[in-house]
N, C-alpha and C. Protein backbone atom coordinates (compact mmCIF):
# COMPACT_ATOMS: atom_id res chain seq x y z
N UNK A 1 40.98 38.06 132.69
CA UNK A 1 42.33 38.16 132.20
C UNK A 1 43.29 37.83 133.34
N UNK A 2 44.28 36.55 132.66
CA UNK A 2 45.51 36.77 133.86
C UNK A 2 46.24 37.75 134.04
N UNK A 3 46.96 38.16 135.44
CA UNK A 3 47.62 38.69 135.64
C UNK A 3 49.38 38.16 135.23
N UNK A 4 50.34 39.17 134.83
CA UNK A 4 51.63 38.78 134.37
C UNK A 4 52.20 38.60 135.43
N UNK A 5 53.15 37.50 135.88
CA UNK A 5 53.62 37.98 137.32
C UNK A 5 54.84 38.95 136.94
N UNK A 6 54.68 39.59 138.08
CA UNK A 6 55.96 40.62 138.18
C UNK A 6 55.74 42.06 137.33
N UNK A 7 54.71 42.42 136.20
CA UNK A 7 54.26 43.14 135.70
C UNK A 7 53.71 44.36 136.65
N UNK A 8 53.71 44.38 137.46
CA UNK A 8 53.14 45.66 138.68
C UNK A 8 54.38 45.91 138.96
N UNK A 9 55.74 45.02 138.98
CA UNK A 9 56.95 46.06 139.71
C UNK A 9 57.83 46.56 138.42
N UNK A 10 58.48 47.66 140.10
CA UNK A 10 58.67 48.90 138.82
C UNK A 10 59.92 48.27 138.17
N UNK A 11 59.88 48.88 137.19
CA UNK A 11 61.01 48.70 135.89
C UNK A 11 61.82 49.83 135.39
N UNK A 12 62.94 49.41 135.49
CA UNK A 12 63.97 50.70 135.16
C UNK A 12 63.33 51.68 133.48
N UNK A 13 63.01 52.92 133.91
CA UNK A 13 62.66 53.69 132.78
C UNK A 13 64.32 53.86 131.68
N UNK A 14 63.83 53.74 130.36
CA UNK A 14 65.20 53.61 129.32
C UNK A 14 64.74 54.43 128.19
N UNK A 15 65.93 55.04 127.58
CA UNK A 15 65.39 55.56 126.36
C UNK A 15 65.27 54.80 125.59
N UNK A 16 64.00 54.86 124.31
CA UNK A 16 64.06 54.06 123.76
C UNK A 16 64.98 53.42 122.78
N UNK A 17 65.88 54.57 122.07
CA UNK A 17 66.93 54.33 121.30
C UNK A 17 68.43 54.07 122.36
N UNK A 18 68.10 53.30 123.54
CA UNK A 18 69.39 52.75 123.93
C UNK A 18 69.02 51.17 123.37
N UNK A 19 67.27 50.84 123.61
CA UNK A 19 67.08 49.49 123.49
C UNK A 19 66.23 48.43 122.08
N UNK A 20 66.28 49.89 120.74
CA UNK A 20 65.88 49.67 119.19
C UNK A 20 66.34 50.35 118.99
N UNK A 21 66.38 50.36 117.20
CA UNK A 21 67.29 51.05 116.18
C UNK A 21 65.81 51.88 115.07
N UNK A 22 66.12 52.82 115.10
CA UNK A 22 64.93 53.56 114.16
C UNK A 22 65.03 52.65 112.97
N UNK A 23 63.77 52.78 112.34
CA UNK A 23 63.89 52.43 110.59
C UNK A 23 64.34 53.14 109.98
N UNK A 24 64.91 53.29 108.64
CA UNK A 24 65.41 54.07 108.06
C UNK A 24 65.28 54.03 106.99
N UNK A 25 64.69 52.78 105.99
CA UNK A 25 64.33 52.66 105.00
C UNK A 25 62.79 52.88 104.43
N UNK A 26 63.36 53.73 103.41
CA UNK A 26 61.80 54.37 102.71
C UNK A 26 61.02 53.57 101.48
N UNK A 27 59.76 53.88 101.51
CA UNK A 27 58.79 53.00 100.28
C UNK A 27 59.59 53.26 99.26
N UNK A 28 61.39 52.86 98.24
CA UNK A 28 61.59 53.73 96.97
C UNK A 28 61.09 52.29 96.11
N UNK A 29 60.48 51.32 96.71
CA UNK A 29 60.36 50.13 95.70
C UNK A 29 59.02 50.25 95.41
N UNK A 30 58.20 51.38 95.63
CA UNK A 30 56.68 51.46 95.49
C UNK A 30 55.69 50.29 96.03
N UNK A 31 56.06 49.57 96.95
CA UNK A 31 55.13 48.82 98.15
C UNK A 31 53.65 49.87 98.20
N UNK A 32 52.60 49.05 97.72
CA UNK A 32 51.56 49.72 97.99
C UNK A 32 50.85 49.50 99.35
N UNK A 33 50.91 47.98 100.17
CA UNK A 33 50.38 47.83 101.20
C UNK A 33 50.91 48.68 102.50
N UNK A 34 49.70 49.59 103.50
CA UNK A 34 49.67 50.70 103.88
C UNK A 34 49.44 49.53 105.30
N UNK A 35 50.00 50.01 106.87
CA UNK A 35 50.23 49.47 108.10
C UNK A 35 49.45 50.61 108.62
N UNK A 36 48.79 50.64 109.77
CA UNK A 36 48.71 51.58 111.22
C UNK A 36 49.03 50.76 112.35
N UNK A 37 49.16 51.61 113.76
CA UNK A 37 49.21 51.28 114.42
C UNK A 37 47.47 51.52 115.52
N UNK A 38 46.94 50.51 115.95
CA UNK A 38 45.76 50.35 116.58
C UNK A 38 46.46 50.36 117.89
N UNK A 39 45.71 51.06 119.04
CA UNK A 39 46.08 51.04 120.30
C UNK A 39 45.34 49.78 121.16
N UNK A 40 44.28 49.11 120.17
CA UNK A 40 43.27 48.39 120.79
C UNK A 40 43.92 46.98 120.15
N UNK A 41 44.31 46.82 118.54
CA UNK A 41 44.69 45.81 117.86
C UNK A 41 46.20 45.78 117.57
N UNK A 42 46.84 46.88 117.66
CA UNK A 42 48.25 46.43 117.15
C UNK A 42 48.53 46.61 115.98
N UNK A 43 49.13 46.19 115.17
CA UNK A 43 49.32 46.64 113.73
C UNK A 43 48.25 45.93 113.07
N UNK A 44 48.00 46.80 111.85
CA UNK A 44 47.02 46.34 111.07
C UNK A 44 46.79 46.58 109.86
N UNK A 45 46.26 46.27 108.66
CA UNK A 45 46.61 46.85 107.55
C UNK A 45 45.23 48.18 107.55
N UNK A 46 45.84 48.84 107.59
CA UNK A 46 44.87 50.26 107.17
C UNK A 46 43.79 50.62 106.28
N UNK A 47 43.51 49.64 105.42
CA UNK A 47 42.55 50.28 104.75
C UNK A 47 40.66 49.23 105.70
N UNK A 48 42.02 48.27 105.89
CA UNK A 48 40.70 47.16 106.50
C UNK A 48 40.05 47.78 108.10
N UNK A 49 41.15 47.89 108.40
CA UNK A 49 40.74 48.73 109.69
C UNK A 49 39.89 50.05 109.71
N UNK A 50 39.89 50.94 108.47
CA UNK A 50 39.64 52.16 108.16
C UNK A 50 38.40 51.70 107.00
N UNK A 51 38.30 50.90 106.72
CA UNK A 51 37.67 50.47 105.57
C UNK A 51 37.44 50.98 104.33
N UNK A 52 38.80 51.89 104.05
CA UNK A 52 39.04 53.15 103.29
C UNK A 52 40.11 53.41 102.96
N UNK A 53 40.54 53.65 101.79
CA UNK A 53 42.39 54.30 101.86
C UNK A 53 42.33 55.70 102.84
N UNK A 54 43.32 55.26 103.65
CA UNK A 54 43.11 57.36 104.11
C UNK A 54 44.74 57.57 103.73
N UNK A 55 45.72 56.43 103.53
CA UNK A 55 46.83 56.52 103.12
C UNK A 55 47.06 57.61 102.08
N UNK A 56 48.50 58.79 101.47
CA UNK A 56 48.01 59.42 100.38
C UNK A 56 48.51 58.89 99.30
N UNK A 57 48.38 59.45 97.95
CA UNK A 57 48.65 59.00 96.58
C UNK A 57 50.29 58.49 96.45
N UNK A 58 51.11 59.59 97.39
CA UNK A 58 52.45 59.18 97.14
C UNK A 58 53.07 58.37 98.80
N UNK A 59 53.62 57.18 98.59
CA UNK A 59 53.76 56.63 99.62
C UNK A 59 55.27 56.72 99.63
N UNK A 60 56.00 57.11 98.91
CA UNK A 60 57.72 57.40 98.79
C UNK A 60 58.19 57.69 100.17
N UNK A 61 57.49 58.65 100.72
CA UNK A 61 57.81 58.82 102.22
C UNK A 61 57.60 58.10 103.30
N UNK A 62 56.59 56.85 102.80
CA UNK A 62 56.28 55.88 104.20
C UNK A 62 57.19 54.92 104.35
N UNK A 63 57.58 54.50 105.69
CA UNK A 63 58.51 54.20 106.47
C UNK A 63 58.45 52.55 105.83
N UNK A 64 58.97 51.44 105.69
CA UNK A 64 59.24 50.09 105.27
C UNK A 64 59.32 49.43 106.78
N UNK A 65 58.39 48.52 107.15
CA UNK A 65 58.81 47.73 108.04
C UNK A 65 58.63 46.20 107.50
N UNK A 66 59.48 45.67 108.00
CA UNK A 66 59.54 43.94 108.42
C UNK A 66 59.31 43.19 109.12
N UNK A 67 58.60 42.02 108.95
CA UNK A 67 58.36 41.06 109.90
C UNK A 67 59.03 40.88 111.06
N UNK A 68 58.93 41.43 112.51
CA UNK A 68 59.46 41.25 113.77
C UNK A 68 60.02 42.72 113.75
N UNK A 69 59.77 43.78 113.37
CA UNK A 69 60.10 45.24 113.48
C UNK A 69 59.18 45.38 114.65
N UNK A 70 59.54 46.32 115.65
CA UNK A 70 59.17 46.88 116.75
C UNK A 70 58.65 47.65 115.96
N UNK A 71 57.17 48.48 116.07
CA UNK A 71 56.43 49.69 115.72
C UNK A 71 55.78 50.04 116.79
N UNK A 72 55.58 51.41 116.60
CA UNK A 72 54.74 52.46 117.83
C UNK A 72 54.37 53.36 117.21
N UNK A 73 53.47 53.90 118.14
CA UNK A 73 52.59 55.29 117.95
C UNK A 73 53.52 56.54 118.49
N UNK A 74 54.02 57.01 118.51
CA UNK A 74 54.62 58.10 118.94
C UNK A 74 53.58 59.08 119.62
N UNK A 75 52.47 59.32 119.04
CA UNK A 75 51.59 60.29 119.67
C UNK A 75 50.59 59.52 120.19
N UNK A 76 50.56 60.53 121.25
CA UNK A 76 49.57 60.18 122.73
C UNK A 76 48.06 59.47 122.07
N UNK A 77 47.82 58.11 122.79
CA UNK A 77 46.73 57.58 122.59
C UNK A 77 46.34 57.35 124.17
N UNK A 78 44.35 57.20 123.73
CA UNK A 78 43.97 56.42 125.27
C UNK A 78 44.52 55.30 125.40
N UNK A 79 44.59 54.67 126.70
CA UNK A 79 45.16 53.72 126.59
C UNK A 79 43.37 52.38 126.34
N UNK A 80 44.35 51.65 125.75
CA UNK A 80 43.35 50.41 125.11
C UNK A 80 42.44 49.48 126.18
N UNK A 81 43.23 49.60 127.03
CA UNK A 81 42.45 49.21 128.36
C UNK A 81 42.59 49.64 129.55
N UNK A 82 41.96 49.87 130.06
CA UNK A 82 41.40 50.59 131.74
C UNK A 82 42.47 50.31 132.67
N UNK A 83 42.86 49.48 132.92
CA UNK A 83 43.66 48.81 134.00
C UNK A 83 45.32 48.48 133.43
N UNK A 84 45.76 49.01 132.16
CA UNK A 84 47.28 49.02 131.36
C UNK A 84 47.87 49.38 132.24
């Protein structure tokens, strides 16, 4: 793997909501296709990755994203590779 140049120096720490805007729009159009976030792959559709619905029956509450939406994990993962 190449190295990025300049990727080892340090970088001003920011909150994240100075530099994205939360989502805010909810499943009310009944979108059945279900997203995760993979720490190894990135987004992915969930059932393929899981090879399973683990999504639940009512998706009203899941979040709507769009093509070029920033997404994250909020909770602590390993990191995907050794040397991140």
């Amino acid at each position: 793997m190449r190295e990025i140049v300049g990727l080892r120096e340090r970088w001003p720490k920011l909150r994240l909501d100075t530099v994205a805007e939360r989502i805010t729009q909810r499943n009310d159009d009944g979108l059945e296709r279900v997203v995760t976030v993979s720490a190894e792959f990135g987004l992915v559709d969930q059932e393929r990755f899981f090879t399973k619905r683990v999504a639940s029956k009512d998706l009203s509450g899941y979040w709507v994203v769009e093509p070029g939406d920033f997404v994250y994990n909020k909770s602590w993962i390993s990191p995907a590779f050794d040397d991140a």
